[in-house]
PDB file of N, CA and C in Angstrom:
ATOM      1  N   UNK A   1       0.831  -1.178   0.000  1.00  0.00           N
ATOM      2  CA  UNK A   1       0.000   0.000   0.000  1.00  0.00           C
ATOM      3  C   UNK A   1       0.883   1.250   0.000  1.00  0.00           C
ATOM      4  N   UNK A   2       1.704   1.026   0.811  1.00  0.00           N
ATOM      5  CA  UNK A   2       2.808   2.540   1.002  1.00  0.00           C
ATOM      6  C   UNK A   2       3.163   2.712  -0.643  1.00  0.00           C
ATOM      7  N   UNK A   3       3.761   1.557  -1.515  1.00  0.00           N
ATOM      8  CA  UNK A   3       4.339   1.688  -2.836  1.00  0.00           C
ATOM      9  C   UNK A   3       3.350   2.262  -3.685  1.00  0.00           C
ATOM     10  N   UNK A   4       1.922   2.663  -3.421  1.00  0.00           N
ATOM     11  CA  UNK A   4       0.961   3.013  -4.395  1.00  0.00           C
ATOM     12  C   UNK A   4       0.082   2.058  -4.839  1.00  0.00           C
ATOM     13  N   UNK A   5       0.271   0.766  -4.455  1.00  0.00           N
ATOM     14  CA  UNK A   5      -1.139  -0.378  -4.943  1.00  0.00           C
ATOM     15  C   UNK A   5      -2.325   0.143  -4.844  1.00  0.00           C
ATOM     16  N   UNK A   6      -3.326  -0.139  -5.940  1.00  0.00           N
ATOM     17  CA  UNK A   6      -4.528   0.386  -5.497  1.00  0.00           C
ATOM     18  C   UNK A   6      -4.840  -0.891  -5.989  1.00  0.00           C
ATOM     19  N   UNK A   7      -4.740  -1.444  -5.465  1.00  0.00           N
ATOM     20  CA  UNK A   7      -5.421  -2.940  -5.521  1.00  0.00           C
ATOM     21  C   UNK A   7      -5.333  -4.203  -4.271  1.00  0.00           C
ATOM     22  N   UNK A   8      -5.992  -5.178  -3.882  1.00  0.00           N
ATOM     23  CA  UNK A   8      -5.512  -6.344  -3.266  1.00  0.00           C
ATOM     24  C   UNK A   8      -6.030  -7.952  -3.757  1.00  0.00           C
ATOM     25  N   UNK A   9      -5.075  -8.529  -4.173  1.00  0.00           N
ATOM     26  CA  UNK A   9      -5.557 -10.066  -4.939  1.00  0.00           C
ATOM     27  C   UNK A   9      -6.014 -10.597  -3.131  1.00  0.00           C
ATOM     28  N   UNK A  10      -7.178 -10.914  -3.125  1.00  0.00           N
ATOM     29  CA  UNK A  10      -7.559 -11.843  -2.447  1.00  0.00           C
ATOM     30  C   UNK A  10      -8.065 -13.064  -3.427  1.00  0.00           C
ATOM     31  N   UNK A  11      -7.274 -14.066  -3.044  1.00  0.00           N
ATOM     32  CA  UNK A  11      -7.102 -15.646  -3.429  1.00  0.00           C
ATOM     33  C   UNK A  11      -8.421 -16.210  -3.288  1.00  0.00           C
ATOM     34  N   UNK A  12      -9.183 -17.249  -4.037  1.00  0.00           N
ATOM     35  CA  UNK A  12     -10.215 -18.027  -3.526  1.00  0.00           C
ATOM     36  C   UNK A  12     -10.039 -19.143  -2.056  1.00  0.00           C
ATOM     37  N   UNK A  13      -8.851 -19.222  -1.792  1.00  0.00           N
ATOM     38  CA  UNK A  13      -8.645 -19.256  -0.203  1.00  0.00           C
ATOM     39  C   UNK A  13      -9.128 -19.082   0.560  1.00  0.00           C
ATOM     40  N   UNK A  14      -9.914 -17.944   0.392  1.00  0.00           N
ATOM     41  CA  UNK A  14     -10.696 -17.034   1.328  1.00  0.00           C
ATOM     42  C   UNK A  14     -11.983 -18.361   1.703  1.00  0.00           C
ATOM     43  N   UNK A  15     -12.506 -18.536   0.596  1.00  0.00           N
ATOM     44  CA  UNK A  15     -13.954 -19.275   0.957  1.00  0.00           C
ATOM     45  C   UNK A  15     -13.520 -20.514   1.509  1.00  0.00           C
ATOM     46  N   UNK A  16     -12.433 -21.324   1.826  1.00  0.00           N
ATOM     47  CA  UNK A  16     -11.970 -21.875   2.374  1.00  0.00           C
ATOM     48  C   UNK A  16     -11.840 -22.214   3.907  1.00  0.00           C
ATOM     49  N   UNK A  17     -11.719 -21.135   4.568  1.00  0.00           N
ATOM     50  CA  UNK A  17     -11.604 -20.982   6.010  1.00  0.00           C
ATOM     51  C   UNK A  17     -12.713 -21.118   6.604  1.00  0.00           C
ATOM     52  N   UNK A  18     -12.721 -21.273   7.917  1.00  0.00           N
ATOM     53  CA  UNK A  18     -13.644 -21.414   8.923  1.00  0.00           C
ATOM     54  C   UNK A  18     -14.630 -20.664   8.911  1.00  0.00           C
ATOM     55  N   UNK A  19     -14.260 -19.074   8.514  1.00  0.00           N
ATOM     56  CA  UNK A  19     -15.188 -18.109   8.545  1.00  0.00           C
ATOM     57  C   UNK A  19     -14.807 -17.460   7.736  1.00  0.00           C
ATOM     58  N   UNK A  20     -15.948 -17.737   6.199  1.00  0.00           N
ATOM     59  CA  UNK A  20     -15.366 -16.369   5.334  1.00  0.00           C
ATOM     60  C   UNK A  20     -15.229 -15.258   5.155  1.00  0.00           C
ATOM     61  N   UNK A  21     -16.669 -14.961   5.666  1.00  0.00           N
ATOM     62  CA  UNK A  21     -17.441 -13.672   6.234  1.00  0.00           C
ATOM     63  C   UNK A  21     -16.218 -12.591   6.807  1.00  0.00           C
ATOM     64  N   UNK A  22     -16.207 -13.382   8.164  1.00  0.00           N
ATOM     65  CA  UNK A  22     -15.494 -12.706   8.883  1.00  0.00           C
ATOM     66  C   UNK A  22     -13.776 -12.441   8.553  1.00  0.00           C
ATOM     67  N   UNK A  23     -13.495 -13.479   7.421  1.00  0.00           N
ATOM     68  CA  UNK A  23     -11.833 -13.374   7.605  1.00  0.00           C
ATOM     69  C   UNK A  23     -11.511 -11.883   5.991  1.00  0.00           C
ATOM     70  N   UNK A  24     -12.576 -11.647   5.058  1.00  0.00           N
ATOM     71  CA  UNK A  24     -13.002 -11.097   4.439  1.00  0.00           C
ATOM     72  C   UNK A  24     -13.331  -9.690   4.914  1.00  0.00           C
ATOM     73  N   UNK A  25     -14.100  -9.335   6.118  1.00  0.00           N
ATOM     74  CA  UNK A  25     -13.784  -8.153   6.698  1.00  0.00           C
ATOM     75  C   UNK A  25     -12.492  -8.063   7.197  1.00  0.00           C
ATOM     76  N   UNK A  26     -11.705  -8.883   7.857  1.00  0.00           N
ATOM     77  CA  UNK A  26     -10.686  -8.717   8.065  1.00  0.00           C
ATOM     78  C   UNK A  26      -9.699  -8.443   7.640  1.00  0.00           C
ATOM     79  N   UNK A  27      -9.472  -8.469   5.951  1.00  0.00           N
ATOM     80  CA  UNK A  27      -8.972  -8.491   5.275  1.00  0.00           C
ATOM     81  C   UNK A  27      -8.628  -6.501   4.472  1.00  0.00           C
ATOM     82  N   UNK A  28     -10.234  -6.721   4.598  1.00  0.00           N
ATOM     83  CA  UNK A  28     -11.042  -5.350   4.218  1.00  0.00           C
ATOM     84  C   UNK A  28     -10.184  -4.340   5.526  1.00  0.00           C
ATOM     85  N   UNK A  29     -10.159  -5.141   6.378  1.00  0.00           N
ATOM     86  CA  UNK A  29     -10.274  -3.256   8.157  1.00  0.00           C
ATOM     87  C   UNK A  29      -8.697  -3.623   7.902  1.00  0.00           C
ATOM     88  N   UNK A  30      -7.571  -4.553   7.303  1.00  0.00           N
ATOM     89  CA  UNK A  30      -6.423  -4.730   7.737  1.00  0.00           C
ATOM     90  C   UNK A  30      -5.745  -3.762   6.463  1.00  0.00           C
ATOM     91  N   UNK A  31      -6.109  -3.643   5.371  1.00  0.00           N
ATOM     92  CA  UNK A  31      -5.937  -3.163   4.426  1.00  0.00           C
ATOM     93  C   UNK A  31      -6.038  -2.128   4.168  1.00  0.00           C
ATOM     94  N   UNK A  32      -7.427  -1.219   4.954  1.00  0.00           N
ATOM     95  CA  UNK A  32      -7.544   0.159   5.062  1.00  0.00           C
ATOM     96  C   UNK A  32      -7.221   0.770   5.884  1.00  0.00           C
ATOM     97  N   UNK A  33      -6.609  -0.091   6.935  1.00  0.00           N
ATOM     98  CA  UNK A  33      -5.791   0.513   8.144  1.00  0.00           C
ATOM     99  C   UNK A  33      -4.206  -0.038   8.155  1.00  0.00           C
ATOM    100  N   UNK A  34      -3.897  -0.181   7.464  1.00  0.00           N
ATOM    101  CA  UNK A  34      -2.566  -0.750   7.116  1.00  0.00           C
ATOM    102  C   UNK A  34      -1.345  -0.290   8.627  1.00  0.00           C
ATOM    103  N   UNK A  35      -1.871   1.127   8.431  1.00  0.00           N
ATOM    104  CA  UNK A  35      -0.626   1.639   9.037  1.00  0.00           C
ATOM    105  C   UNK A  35      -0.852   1.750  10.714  1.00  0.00           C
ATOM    106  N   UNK A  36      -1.738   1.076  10.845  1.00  0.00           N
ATOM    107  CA  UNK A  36      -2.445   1.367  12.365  1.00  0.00           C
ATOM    108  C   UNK A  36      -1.891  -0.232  13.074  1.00  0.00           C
ATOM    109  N   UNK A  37      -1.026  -0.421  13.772  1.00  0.00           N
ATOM    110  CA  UNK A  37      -0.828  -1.649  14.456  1.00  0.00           C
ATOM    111  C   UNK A  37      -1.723  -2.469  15.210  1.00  0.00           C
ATOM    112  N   UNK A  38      -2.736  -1.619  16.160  1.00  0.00           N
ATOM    113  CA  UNK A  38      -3.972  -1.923  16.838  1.00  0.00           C
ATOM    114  C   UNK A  38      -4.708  -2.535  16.112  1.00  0.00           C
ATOM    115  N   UNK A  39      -5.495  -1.690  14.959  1.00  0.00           N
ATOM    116  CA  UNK A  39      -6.493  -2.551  14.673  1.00  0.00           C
ATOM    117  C   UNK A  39      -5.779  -3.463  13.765  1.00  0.00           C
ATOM    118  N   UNK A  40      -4.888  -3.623  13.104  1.00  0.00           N
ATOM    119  CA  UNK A  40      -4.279  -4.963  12.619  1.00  0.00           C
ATOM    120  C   UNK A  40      -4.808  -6.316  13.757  1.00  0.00           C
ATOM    121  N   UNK A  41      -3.662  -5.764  14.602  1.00  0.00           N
ATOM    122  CA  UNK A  41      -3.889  -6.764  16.007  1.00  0.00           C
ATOM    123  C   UNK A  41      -5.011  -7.376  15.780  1.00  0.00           C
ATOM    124  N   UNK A  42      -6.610  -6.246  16.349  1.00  0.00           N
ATOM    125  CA  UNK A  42      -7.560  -6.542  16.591  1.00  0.00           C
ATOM    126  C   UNK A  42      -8.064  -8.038  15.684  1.00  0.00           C
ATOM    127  N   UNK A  43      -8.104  -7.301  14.033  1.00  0.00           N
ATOM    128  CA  UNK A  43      -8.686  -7.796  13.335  1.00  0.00           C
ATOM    129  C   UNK A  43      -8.048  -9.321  12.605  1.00  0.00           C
ATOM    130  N   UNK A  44      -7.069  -9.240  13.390  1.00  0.00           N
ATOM    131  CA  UNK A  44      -5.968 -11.026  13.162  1.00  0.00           C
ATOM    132  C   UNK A  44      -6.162 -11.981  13.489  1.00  0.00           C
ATOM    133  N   UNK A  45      -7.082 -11.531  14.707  1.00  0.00           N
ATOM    134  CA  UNK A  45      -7.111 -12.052  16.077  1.00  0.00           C
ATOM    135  C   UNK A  45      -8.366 -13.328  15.893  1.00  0.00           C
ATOM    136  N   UNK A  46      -8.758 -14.434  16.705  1.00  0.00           N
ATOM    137  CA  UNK A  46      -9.396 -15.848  16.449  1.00  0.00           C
ATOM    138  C   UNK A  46     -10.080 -15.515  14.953  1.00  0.00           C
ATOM    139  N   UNK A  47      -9.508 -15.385  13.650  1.00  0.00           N
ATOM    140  CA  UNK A  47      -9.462 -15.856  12.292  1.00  0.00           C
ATOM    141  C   UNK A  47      -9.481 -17.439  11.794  1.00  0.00           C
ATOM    142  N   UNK A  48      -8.993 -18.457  12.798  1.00  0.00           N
ATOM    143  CA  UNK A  48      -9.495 -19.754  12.313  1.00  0.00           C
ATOM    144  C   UNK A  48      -8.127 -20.118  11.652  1.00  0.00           C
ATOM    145  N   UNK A  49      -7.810 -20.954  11.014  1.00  0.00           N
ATOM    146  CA  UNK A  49      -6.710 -21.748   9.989  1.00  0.00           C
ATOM    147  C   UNK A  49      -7.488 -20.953   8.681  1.00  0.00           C
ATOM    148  N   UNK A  50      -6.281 -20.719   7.945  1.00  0.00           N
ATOM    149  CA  UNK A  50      -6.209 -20.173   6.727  1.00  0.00           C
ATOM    150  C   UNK A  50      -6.495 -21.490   5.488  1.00  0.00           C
TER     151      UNK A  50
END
């Protein structure tokens, strides 16, 4: 994101996991908060096996 991406490949992986829903927002709040360590944390956090 810092280099200028305006993009993110999320993999069909995704529908894979325990919770897609949720690992999909996570993905979403980790991405638009990149630079924020907290809510990284937050949003990492019981995600399930990838």
């Amino acid at each position: 994101m810092q280099l200028g991406a305006q993009a993110v490949f999320v993999g069909s992986g995704i529908f894979k996991s325990g919770d897609p829903s949720k690992r999909a927002r996570a993905i979403v709040e980790a991405t638009t908060h990149y630079m924020d360590p907290q809510i990284l944390t937050k949003v990492s956090r019981n995600l399930g096996p990838a």
